[in-house]
PDBML (XML) file of the C-alpha atoms, coordinates in Angstrom:
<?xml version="1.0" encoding="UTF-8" ?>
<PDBx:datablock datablockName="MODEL"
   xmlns:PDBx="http://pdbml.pdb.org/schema/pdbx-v50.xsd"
   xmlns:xsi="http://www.w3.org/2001/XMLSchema-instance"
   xsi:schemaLocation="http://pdbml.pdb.org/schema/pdbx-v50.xsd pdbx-v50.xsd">
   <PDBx:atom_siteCategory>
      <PDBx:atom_site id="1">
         <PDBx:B_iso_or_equiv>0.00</PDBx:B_iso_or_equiv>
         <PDBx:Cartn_x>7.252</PDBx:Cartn_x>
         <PDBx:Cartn_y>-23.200</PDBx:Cartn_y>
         <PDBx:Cartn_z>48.108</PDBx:Cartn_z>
         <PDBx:auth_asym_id>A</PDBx:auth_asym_id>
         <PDBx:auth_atom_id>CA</PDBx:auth_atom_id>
         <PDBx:auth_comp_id>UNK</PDBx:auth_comp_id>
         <PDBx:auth_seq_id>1</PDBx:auth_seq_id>
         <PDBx:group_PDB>ATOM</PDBx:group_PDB>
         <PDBx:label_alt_id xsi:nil="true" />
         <PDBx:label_asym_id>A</PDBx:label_asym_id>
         <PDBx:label_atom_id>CA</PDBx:label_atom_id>
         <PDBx:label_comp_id>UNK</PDBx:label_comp_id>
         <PDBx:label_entity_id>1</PDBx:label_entity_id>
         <PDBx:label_seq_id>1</PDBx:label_seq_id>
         <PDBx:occupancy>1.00</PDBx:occupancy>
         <PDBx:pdbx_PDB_model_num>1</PDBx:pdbx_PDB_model_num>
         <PDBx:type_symbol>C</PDBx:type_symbol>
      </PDBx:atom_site>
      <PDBx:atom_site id="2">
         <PDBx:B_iso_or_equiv>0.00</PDBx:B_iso_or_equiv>
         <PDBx:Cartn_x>10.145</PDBx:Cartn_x>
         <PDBx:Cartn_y>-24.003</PDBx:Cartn_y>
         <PDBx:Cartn_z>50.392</PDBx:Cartn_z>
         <PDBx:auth_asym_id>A</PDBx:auth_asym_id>
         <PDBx:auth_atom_id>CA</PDBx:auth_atom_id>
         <PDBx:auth_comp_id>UNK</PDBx:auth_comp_id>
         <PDBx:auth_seq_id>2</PDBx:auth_seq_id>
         <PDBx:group_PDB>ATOM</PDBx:group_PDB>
         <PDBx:label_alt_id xsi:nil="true" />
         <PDBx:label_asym_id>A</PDBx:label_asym_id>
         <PDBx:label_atom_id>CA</PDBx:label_atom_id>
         <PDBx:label_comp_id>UNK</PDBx:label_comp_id>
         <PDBx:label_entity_id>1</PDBx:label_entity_id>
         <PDBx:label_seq_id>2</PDBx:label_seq_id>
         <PDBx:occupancy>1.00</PDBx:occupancy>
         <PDBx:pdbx_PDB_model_num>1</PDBx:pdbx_PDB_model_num>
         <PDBx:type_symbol>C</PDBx:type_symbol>
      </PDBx:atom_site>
      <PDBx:atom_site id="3">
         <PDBx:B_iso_or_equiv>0.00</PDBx:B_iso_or_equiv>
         <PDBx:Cartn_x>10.409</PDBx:Cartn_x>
         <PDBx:Cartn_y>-27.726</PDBx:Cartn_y>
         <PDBx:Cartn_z>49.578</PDBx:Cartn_z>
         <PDBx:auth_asym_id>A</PDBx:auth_asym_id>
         <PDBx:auth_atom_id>CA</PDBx:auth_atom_id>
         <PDBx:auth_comp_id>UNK</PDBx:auth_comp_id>
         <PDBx:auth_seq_id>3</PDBx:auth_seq_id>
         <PDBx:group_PDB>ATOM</PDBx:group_PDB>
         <PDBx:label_alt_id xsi:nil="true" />
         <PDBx:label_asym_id>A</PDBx:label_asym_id>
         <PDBx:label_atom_id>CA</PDBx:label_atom_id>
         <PDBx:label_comp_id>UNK</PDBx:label_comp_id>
         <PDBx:label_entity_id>1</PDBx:label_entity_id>
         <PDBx:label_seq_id>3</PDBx:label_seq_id>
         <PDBx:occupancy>1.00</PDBx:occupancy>
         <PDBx:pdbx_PDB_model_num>1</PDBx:pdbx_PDB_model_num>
         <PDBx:type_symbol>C</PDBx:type_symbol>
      </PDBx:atom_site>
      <PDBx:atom_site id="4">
         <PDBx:B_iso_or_equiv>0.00</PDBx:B_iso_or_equiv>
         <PDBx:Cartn_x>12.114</PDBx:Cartn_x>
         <PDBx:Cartn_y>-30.577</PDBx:Cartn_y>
         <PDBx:Cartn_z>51.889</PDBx:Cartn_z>
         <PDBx:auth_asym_id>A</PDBx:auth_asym_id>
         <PDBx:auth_atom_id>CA</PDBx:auth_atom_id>
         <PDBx:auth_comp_id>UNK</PDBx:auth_comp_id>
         <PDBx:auth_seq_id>4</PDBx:auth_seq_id>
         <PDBx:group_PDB>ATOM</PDBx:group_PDB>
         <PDBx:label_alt_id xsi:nil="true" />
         <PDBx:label_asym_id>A</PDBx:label_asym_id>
         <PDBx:label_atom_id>CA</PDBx:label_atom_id>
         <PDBx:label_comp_id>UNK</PDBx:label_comp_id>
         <PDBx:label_entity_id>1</PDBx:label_entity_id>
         <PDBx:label_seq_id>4</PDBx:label_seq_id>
         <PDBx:occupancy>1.00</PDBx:occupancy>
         <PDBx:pdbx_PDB_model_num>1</PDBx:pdbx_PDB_model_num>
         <PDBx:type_symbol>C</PDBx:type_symbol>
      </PDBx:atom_site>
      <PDBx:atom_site id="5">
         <PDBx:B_iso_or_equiv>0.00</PDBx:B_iso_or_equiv>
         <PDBx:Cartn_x>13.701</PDBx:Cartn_x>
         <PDBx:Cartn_y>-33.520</PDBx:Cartn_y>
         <PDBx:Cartn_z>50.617</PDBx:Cartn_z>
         <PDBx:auth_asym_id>A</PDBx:auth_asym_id>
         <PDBx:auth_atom_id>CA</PDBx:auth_atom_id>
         <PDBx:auth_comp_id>UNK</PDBx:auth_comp_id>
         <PDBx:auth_seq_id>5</PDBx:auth_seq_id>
         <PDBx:group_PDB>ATOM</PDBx:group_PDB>
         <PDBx:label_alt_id xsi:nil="true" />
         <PDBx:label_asym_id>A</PDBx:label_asym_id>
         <PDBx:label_atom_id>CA</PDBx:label_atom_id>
         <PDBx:label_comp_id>UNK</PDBx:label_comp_id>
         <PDBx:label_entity_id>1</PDBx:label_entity_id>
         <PDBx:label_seq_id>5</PDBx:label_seq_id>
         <PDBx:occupancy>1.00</PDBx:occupancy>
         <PDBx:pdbx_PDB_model_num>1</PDBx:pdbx_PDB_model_num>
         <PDBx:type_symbol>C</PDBx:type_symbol>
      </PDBx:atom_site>
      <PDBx:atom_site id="6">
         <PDBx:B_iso_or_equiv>0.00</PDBx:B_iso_or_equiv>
         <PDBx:Cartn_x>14.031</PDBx:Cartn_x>
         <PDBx:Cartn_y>-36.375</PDBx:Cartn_y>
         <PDBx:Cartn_z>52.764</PDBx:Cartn_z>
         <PDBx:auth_asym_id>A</PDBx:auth_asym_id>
         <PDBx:auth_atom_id>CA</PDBx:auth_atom_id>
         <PDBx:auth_comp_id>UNK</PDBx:auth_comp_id>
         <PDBx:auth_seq_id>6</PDBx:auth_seq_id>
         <PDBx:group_PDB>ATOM</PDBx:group_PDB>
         <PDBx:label_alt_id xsi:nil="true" />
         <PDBx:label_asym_id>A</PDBx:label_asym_id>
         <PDBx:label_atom_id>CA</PDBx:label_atom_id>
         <PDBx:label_comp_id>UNK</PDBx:label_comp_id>
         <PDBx:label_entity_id>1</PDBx:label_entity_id>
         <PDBx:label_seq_id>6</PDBx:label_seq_id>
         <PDBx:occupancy>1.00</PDBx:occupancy>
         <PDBx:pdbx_PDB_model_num>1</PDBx:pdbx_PDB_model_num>
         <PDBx:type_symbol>C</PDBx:type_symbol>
      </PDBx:atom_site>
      <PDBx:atom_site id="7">
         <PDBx:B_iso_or_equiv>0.00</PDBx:B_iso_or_equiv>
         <PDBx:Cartn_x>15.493</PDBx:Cartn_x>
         <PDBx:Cartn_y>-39.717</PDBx:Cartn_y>
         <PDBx:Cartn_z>52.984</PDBx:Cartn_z>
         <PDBx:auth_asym_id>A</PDBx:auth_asym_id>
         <PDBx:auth_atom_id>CA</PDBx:auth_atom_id>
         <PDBx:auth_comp_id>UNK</PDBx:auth_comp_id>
         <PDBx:auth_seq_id>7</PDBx:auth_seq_id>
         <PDBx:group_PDB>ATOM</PDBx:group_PDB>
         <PDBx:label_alt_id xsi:nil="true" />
         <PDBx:label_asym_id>A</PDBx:label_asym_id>
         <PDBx:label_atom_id>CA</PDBx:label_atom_id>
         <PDBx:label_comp_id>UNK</PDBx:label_comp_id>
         <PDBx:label_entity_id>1</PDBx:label_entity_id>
         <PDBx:label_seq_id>7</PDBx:label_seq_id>
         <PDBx:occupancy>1.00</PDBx:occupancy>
         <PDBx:pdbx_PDB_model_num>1</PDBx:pdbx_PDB_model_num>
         <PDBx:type_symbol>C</PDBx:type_symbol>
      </PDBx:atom_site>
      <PDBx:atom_site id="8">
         <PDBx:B_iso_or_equiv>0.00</PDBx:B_iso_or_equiv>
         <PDBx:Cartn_x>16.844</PDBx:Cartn_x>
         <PDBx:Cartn_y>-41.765</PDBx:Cartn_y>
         <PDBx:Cartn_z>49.625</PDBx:Cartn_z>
         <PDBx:auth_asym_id>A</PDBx:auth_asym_id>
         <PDBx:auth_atom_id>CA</PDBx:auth_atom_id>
         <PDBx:auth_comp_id>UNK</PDBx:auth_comp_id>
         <PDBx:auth_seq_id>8</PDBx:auth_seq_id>
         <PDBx:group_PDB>ATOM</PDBx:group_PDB>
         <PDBx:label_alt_id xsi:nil="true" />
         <PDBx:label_asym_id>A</PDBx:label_asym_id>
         <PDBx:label_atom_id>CA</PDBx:label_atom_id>
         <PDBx:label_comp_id>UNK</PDBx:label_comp_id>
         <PDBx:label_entity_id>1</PDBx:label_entity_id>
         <PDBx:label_seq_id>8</PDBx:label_seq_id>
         <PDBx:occupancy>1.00</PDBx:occupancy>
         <PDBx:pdbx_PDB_model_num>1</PDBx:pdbx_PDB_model_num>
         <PDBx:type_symbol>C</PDBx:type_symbol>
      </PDBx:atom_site>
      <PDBx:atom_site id="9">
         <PDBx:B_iso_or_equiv>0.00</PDBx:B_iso_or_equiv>
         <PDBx:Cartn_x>19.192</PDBx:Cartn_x>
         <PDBx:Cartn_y>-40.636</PDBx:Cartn_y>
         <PDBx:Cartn_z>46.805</PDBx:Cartn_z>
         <PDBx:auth_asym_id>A</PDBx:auth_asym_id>
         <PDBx:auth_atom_id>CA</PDBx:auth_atom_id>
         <PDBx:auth_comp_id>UNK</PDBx:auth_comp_id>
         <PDBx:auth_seq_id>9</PDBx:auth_seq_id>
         <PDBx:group_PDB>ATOM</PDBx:group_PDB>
         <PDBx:label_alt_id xsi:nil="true" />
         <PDBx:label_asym_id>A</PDBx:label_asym_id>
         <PDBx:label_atom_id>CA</PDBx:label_atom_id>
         <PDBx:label_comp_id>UNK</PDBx:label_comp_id>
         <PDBx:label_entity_id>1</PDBx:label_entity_id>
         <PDBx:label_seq_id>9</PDBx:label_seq_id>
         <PDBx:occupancy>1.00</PDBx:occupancy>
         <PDBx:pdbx_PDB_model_num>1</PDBx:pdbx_PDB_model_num>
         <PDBx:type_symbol>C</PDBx:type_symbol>
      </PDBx:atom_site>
      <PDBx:atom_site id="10">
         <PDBx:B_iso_or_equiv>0.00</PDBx:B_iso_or_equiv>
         <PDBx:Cartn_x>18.064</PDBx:Cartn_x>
         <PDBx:Cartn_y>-37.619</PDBx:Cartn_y>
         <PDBx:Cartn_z>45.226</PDBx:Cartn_z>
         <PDBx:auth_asym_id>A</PDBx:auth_asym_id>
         <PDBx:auth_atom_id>CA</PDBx:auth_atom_id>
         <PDBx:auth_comp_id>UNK</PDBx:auth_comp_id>
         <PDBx:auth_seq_id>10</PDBx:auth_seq_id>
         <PDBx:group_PDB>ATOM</PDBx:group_PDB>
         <PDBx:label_alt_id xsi:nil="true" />
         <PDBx:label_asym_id>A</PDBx:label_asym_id>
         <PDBx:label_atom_id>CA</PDBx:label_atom_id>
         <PDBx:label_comp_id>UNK</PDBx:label_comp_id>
         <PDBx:label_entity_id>1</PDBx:label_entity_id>
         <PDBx:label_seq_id>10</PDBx:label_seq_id>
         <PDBx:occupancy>1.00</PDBx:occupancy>
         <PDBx:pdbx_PDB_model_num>1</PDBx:pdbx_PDB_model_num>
         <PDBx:type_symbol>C</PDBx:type_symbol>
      </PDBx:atom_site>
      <PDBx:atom_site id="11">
         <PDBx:B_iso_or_equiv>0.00</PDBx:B_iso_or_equiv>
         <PDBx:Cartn_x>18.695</PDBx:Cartn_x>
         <PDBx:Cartn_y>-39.063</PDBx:Cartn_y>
         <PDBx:Cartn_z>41.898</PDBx:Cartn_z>
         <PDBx:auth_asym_id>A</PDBx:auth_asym_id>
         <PDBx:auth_atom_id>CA</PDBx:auth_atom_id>
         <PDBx:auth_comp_id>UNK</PDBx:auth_comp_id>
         <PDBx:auth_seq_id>11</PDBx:auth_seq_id>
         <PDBx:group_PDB>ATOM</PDBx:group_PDB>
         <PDBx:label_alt_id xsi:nil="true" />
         <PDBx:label_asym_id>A</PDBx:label_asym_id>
         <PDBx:label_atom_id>CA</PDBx:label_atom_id>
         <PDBx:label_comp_id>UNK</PDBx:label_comp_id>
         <PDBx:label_entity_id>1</PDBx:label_entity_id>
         <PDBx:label_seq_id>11</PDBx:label_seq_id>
         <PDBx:occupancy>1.00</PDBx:occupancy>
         <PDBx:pdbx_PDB_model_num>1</PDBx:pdbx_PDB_model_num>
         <PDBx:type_symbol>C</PDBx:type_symbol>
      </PDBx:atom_site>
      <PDBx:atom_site id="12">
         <PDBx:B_iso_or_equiv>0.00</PDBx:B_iso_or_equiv>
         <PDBx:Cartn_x>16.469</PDBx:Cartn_x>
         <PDBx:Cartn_y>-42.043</PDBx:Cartn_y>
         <PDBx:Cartn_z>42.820</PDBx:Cartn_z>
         <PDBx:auth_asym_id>A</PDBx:auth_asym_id>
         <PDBx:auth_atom_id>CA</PDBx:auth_atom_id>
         <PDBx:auth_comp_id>UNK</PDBx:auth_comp_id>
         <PDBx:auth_seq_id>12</PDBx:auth_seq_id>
         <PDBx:group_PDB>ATOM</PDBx:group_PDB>
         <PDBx:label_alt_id xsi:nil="true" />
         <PDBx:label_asym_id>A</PDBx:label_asym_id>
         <PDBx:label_atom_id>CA</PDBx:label_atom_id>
         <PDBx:label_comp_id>UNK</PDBx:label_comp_id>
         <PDBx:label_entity_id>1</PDBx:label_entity_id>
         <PDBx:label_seq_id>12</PDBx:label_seq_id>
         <PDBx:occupancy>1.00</PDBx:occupancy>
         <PDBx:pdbx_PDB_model_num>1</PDBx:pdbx_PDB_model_num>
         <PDBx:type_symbol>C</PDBx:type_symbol>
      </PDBx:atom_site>
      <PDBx:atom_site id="13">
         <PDBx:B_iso_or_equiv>0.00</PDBx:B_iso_or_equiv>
         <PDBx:Cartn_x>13.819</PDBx:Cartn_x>
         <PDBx:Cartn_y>-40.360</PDBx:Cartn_y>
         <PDBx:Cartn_z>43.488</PDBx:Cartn_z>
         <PDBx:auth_asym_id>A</PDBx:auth_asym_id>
         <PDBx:auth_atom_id>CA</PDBx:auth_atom_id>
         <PDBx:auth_comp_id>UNK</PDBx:auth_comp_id>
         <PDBx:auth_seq_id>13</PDBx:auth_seq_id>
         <PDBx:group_PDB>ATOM</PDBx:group_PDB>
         <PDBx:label_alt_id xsi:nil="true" />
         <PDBx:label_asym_id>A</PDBx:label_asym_id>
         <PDBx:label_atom_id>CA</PDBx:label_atom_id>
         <PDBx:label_comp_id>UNK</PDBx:label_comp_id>
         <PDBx:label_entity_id>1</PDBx:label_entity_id>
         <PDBx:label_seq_id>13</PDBx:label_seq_id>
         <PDBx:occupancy>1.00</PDBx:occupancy>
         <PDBx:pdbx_PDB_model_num>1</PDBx:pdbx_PDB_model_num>
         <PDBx:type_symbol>C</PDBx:type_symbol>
      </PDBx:atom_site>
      <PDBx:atom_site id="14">
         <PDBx:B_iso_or_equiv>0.00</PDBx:B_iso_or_equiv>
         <PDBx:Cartn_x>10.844</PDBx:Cartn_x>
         <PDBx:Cartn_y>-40.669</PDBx:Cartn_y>
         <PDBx:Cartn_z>40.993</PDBx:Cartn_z>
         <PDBx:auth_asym_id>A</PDBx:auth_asym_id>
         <PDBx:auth_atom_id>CA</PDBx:auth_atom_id>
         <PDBx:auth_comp_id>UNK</PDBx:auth_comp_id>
         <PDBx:auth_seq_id>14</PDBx:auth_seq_id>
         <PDBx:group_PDB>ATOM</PDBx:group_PDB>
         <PDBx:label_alt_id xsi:nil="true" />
         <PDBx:label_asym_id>A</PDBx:label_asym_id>
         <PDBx:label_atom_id>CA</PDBx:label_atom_id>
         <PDBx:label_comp_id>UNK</PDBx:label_comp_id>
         <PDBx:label_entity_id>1</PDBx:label_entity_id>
         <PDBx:label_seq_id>14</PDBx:label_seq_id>
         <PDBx:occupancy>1.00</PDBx:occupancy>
         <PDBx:pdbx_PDB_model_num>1</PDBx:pdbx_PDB_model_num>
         <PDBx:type_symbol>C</PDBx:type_symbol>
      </PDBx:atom_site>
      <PDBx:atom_site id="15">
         <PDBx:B_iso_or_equiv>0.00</PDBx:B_iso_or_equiv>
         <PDBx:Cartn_x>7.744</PDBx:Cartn_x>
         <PDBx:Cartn_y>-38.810</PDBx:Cartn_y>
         <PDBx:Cartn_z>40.087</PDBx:Cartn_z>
         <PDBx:auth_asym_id>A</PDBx:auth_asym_id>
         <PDBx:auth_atom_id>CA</PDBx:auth_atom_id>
         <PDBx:auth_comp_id>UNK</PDBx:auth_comp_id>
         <PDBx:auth_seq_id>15</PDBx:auth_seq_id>
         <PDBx:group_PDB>ATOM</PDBx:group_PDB>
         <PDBx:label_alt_id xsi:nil="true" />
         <PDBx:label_asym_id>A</PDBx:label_asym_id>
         <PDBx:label_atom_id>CA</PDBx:label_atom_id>
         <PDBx:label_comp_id>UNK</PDBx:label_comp_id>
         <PDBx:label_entity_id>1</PDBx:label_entity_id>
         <PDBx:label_seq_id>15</PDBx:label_seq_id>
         <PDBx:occupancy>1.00</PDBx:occupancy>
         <PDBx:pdbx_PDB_model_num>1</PDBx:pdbx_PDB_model_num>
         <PDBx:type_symbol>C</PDBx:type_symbol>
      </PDBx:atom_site>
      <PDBx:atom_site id="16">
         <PDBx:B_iso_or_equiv>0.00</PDBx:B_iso_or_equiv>
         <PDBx:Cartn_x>6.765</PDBx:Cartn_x>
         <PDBx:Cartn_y>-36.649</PDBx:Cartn_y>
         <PDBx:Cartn_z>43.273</PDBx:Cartn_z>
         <PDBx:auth_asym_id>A</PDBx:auth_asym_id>
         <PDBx:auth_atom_id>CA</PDBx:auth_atom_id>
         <PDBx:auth_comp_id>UNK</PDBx:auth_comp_id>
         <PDBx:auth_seq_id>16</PDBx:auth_seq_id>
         <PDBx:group_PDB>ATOM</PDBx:group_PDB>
         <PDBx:label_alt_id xsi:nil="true" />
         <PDBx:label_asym_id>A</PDBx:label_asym_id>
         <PDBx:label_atom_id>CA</PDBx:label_atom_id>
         <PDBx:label_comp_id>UNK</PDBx:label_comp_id>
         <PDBx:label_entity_id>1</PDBx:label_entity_id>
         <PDBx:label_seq_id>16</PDBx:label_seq_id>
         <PDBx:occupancy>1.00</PDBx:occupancy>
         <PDBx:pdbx_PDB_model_num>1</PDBx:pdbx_PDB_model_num>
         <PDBx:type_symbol>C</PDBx:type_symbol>
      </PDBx:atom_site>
      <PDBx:atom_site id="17">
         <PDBx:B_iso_or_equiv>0.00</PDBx:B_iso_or_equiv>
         <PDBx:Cartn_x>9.652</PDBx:Cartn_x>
         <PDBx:Cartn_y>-37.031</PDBx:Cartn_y>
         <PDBx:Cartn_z>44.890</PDBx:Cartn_z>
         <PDBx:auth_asym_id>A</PDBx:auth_asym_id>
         <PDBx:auth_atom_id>CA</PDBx:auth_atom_id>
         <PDBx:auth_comp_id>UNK</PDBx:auth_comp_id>
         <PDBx:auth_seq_id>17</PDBx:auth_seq_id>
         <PDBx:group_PDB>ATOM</PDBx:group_PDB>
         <PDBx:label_alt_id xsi:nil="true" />
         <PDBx:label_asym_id>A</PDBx:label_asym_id>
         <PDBx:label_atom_id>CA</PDBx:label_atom_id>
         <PDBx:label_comp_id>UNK</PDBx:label_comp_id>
         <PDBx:label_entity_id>1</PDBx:label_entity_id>
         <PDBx:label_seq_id>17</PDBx:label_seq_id>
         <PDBx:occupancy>1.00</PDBx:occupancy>
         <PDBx:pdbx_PDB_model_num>1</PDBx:pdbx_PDB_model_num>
         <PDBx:type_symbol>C</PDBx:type_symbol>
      </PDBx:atom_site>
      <PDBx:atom_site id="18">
         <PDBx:B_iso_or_equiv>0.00</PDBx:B_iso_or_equiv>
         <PDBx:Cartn_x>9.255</PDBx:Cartn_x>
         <PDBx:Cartn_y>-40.526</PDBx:Cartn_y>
         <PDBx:Cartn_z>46.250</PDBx:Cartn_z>
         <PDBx:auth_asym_id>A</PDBx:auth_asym_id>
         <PDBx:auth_atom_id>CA</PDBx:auth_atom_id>
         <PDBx:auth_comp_id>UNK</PDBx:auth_comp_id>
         <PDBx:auth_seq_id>18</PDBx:auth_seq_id>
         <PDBx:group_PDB>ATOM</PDBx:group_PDB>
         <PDBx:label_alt_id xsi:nil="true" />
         <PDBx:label_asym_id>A</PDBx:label_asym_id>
         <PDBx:label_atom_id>CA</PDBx:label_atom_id>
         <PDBx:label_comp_id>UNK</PDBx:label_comp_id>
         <PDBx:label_entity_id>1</PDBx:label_entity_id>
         <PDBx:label_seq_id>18</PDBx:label_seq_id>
         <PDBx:occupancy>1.00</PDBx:occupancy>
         <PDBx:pdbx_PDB_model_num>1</PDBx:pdbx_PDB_model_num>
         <PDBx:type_symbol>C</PDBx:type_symbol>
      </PDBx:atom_site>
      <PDBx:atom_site id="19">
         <PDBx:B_iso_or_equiv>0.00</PDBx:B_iso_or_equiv>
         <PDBx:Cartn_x>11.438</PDBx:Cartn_x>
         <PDBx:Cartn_y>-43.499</PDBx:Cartn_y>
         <PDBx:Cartn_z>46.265</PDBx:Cartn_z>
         <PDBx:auth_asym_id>A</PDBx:auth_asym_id>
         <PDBx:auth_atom_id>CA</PDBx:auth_atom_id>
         <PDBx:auth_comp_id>UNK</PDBx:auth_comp_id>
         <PDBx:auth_seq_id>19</PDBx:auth_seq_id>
         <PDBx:group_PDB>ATOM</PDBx:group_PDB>
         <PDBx:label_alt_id xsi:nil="true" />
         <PDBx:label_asym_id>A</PDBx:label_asym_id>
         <PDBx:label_atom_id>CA</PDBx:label_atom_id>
         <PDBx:label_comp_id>UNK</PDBx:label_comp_id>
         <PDBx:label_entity_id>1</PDBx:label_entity_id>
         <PDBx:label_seq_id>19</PDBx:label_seq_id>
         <PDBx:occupancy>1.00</PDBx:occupancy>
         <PDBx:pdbx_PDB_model_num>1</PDBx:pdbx_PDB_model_num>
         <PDBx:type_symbol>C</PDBx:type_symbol>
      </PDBx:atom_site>
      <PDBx:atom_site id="20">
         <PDBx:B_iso_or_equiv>0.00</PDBx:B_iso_or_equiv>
         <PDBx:Cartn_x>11.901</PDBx:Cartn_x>
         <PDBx:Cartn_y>-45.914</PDBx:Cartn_y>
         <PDBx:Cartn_z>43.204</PDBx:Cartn_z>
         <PDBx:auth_asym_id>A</PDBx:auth_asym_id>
         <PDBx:auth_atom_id>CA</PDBx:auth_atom_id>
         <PDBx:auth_comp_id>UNK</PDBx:auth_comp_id>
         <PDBx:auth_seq_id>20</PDBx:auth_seq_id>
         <PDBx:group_PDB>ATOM</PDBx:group_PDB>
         <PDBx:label_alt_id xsi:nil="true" />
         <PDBx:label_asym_id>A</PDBx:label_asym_id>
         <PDBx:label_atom_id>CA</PDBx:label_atom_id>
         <PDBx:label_comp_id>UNK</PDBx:label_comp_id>
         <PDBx:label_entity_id>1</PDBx:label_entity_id>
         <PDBx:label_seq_id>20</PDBx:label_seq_id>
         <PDBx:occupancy>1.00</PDBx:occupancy>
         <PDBx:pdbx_PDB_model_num>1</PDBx:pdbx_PDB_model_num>
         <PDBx:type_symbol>C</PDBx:type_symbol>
      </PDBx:atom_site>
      <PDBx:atom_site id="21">
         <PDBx:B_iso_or_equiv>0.00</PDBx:B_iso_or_equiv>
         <PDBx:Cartn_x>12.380</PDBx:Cartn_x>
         <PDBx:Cartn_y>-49.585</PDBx:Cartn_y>
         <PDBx:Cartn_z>43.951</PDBx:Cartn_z>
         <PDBx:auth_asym_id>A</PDBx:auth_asym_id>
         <PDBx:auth_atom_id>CA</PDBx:auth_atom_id>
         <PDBx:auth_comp_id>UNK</PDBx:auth_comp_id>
         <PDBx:auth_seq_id>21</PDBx:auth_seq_id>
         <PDBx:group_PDB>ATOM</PDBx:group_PDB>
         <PDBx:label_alt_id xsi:nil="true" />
         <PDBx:label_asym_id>A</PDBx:label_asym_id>
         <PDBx:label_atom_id>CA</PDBx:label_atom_id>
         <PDBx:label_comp_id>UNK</PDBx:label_comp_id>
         <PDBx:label_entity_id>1</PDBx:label_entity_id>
         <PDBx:label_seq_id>21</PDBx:label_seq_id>
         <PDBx:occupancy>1.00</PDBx:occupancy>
         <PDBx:pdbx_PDB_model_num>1</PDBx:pdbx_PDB_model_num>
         <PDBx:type_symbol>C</PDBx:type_symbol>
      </PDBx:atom_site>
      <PDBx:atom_site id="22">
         <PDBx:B_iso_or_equiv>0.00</PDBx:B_iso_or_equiv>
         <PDBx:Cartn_x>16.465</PDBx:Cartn_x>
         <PDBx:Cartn_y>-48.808</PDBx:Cartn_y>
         <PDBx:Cartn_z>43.842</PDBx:Cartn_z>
         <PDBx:auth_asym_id>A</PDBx:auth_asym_id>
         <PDBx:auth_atom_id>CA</PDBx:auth_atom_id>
         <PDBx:auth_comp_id>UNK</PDBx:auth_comp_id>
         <PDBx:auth_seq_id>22</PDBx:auth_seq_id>
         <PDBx:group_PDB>ATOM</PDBx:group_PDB>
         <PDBx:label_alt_id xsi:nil="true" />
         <PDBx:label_asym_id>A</PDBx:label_asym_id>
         <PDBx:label_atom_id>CA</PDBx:label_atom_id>
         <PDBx:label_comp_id>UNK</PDBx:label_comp_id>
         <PDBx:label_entity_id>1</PDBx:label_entity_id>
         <PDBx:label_seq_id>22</PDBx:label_seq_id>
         <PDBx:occupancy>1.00</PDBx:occupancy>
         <PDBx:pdbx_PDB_model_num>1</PDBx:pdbx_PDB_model_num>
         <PDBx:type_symbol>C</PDBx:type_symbol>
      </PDBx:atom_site>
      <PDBx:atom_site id="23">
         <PDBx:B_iso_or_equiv>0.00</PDBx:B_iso_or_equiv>
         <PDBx:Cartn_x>15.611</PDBx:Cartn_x>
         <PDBx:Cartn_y>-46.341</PDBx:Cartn_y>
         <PDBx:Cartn_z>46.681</PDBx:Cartn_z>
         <PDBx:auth_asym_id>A</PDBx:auth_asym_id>
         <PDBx:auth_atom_id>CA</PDBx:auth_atom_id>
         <PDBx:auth_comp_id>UNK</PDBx:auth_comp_id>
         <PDBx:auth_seq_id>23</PDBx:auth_seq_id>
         <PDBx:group_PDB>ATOM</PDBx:group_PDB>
         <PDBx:label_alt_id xsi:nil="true" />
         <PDBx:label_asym_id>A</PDBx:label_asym_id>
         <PDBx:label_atom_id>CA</PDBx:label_atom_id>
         <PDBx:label_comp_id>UNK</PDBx:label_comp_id>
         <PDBx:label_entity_id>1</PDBx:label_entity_id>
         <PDBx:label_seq_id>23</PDBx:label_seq_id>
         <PDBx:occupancy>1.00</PDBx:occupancy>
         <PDBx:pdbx_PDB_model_num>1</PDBx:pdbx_PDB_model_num>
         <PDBx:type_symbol>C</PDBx:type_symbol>
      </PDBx:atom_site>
      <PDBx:atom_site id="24">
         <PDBx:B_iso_or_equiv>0.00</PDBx:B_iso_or_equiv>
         <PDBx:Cartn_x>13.103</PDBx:Cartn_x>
         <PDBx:Cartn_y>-48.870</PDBx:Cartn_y>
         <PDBx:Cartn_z>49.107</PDBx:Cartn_z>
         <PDBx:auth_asym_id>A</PDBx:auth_asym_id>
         <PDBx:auth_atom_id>CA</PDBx:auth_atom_id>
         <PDBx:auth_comp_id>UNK</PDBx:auth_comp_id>
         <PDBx:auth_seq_id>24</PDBx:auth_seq_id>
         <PDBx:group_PDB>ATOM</PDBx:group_PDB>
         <PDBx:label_alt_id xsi:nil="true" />
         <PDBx:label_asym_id>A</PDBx:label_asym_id>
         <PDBx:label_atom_id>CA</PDBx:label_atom_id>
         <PDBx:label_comp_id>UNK</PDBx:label_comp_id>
         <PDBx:label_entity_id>1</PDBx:label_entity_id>
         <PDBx:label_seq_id>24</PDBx:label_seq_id>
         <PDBx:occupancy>1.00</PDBx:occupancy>
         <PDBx:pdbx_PDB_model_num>1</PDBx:pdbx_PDB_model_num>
         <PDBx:type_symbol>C</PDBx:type_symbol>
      </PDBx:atom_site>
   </PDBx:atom_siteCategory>
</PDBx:datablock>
């Protein structure tokens, strides 16, 4: 399940793997 992380912080990133407000 070869995943791809893109953009942002990774420790930013919330639920899913998308952005949180400190990561717009």
């Amino acid at each position: 399940g070869a995943v791809v992380r893109a953009g942002g912080i990774h420790g930013d990133l919330g639920p899913g793997g998308v952005g949180t407000a400190a990561d717009p």
